[in-house]
N, C-alpha and C. Protein backbone atom coordinates (compact mmCIF):
# COMPACT_ATOMS: atom_id res chain seq x y z
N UNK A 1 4.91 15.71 24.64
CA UNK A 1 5.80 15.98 23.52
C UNK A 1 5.73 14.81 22.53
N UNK A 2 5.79 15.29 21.52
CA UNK A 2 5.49 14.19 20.17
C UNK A 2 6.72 13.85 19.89
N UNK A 3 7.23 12.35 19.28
CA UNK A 3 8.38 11.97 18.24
C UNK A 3 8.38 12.24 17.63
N UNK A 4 9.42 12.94 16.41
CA UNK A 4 9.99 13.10 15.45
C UNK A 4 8.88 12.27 14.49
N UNK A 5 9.09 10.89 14.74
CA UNK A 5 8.52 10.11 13.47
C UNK A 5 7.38 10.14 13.67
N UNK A 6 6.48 10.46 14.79
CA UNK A 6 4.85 10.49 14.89
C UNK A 6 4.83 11.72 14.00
N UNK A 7 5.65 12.85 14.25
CA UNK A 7 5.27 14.40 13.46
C UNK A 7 5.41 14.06 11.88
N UNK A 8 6.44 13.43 11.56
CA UNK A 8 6.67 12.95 10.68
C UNK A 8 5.36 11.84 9.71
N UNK A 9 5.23 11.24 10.52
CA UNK A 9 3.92 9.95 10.00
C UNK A 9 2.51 10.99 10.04
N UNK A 10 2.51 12.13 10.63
CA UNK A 10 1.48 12.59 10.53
C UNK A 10 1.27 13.78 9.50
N UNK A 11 2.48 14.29 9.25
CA UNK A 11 2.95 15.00 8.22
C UNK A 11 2.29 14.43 7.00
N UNK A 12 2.32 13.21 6.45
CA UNK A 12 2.39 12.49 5.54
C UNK A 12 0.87 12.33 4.96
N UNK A 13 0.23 11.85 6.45
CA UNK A 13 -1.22 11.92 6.37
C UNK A 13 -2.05 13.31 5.70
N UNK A 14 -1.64 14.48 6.53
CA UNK A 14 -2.40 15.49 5.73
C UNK A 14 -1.75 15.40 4.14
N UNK A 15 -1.49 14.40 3.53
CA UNK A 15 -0.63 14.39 1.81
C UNK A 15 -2.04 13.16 1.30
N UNK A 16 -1.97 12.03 1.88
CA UNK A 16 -2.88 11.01 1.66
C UNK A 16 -4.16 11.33 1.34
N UNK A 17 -4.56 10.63 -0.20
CA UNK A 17 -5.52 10.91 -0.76
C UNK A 17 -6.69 10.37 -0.37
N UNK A 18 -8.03 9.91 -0.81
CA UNK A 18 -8.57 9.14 -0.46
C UNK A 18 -8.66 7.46 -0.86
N UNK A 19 -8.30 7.97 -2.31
CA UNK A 19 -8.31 6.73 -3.43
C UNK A 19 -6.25 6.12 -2.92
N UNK A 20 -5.65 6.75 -2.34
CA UNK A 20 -4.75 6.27 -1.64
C UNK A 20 -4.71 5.89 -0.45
N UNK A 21 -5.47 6.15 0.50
CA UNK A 21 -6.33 5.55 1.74
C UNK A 21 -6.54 4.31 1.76
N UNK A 22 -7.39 4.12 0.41
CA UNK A 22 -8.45 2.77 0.43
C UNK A 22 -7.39 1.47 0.00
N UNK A 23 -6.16 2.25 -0.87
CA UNK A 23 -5.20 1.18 -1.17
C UNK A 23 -4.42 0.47 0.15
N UNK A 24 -4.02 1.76 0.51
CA UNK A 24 -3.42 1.82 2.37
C UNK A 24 -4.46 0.63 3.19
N UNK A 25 -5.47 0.91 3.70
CA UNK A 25 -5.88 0.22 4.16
C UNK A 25 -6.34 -0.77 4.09
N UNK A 26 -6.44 -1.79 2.53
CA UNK A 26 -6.71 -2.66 1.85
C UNK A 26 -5.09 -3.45 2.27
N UNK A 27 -4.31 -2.80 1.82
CA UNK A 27 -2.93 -3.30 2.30
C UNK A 27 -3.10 -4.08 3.42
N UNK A 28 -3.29 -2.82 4.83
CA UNK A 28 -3.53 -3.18 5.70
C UNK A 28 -4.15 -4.42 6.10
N UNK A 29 -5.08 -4.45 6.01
CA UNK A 29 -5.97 -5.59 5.89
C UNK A 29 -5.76 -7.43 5.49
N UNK A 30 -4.79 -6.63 4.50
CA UNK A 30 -4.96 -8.19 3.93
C UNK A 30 -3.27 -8.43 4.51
N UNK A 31 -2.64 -8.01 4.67
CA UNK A 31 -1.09 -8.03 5.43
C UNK A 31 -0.34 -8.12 4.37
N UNK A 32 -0.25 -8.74 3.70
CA UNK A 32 0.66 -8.49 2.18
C UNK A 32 -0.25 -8.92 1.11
N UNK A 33 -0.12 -7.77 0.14
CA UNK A 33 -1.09 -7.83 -1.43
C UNK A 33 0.07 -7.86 -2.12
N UNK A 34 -0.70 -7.86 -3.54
CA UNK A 34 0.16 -7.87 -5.19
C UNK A 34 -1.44 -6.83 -5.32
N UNK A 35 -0.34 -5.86 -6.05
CA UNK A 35 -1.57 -5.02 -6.68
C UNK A 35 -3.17 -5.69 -7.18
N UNK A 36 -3.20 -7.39 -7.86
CA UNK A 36 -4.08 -7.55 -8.62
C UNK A 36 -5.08 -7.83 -7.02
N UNK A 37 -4.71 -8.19 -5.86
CA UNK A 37 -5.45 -8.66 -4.37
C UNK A 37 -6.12 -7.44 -4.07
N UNK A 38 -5.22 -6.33 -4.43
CA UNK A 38 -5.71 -4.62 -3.93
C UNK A 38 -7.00 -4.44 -4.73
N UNK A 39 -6.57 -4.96 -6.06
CA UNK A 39 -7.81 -4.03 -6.83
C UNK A 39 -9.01 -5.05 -7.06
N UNK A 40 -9.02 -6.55 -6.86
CA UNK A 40 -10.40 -7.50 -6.34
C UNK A 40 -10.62 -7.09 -5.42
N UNK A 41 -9.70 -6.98 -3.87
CA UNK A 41 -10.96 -6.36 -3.33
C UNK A 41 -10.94 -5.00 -3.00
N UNK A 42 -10.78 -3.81 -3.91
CA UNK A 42 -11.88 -3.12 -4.22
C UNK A 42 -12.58 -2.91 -5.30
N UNK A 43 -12.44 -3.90 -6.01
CA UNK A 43 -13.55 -4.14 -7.29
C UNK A 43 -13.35 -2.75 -8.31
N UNK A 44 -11.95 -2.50 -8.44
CA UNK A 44 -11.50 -1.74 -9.31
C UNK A 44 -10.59 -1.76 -10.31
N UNK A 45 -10.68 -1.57 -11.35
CA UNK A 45 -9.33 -2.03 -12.20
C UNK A 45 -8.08 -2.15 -12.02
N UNK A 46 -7.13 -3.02 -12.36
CA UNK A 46 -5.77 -2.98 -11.62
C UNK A 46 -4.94 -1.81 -12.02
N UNK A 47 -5.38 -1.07 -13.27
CA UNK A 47 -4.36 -0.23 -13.57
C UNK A 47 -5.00 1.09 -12.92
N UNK A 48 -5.96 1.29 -11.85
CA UNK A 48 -6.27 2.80 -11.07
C UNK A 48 -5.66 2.40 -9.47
N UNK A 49 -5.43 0.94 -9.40
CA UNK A 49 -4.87 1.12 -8.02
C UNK A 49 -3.31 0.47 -8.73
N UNK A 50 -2.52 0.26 -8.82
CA UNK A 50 -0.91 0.31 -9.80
C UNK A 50 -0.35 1.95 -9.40
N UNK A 51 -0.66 3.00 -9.77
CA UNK A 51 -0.80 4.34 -9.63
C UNK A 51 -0.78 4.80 -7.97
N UNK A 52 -1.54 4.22 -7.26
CA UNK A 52 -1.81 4.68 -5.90
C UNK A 52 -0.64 3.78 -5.30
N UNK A 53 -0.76 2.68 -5.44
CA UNK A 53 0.90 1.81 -4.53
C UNK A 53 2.15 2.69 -5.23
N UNK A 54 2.04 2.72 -6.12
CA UNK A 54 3.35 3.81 -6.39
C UNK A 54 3.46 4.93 -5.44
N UNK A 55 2.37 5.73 -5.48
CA UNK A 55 2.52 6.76 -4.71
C UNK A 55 2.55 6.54 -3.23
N UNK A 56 2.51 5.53 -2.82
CA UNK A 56 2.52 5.31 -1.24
C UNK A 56 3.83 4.62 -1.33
N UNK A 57 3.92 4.23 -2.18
CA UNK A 57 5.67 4.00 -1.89
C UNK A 57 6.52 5.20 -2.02
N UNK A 58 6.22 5.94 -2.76
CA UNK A 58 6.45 7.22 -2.93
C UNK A 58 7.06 7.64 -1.30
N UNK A 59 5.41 7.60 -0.86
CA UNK A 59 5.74 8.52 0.63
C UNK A 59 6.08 7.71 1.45
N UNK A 60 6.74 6.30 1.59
CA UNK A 60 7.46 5.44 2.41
C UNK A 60 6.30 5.06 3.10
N UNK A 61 4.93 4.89 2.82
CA UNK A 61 4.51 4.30 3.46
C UNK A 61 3.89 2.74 3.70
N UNK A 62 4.72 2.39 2.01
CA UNK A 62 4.62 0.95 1.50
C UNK A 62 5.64 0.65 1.19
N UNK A 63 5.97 -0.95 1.25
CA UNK A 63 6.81 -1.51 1.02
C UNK A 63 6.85 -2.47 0.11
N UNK A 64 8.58 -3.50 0.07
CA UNK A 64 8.18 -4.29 -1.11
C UNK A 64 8.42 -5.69 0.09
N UNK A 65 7.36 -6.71 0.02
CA UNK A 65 7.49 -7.30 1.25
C UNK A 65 8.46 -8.85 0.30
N UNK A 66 8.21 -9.10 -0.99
CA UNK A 66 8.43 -10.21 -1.80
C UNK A 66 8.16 -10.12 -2.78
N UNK A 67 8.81 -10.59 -3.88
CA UNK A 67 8.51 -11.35 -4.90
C UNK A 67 7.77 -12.85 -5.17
N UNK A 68 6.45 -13.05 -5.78
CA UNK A 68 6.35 -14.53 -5.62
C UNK A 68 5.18 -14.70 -6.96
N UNK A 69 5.38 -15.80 -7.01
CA UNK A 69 4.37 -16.20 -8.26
C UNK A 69 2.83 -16.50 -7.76
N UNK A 70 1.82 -15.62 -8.56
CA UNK A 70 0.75 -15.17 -7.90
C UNK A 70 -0.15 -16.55 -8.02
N UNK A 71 -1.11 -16.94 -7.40
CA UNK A 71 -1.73 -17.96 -7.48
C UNK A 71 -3.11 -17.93 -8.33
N UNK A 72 -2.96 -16.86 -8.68
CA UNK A 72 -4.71 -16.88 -9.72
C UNK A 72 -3.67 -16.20 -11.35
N UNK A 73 -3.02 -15.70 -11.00
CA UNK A 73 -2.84 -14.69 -12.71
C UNK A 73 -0.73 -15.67 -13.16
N UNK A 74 -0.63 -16.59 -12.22
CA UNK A 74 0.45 -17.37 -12.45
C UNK A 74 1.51 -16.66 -12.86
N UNK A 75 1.86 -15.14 -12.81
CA UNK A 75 3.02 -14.71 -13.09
C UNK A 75 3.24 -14.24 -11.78
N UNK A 76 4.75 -13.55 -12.08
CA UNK A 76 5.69 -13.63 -10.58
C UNK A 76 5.29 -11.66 -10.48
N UNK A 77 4.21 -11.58 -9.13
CA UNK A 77 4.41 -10.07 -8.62
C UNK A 77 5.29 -10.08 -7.87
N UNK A 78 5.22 -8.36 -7.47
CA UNK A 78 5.78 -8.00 -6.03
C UNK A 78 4.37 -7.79 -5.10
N UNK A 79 4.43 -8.24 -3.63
CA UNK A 79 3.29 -8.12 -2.90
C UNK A 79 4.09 -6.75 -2.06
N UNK A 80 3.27 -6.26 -1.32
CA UNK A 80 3.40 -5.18 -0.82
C UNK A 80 3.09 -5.00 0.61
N UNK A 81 3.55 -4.23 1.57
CA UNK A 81 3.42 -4.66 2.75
C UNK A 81 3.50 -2.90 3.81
N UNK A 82 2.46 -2.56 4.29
CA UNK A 82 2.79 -1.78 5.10
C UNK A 82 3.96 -1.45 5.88
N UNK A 83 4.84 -0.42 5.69
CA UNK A 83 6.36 -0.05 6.52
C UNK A 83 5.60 -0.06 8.01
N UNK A 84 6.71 -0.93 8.89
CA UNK A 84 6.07 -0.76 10.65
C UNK A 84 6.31 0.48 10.44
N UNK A 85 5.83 0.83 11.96
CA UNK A 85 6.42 2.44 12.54
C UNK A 85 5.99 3.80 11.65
N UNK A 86 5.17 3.36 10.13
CA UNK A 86 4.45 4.58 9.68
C UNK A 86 2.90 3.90 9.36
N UNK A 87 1.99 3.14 10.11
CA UNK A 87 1.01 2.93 10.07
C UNK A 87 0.19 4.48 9.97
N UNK A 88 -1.02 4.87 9.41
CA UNK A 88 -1.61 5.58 9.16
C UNK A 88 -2.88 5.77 10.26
């Protein structure tokens, strides 16, 4: 028998795009980003992945982990942080 929140976290998945995937798991990866970390490394403009963290916050599957002043672009982001308990 499945949990609620596994049916739930898996629910979510058949919604997840691909170009929302790659943000997801870039997240992942790096443990907390600022959008501009997401889109160096995937070597994509910051304003096509901006769009995709929205939408994964959207589906609760991102978070806001901090505010902090970024070390290459010197203004203050929000970094972002995978929600426990809805890993993908």
């Amino acid at each position: 028998m499945y949990q609620q929140t596994s049916i739930l976290a898996y629910r979510k998945l058949e919604n997840i795009g691909q170009k929302q995937l790659r943000c997801y798991d870039t997240i992942k990866s790096l443990g907390k980003a600022a959008n501009y970390d997401i889109a160096m490394r995937l070597g994509q403009p910051i304003n096509t992945v901006t769009p995709r963290v929205k939408e994964l916050r959207e589906m609760g599957l991102v978070q806001e982990a901090y505010k902090d002043r970024h070390p290459i672009t010197h203004r203050t982001v929000i970094y972002w942080e995978i929600v426990q308990g809805k890993e993908v």
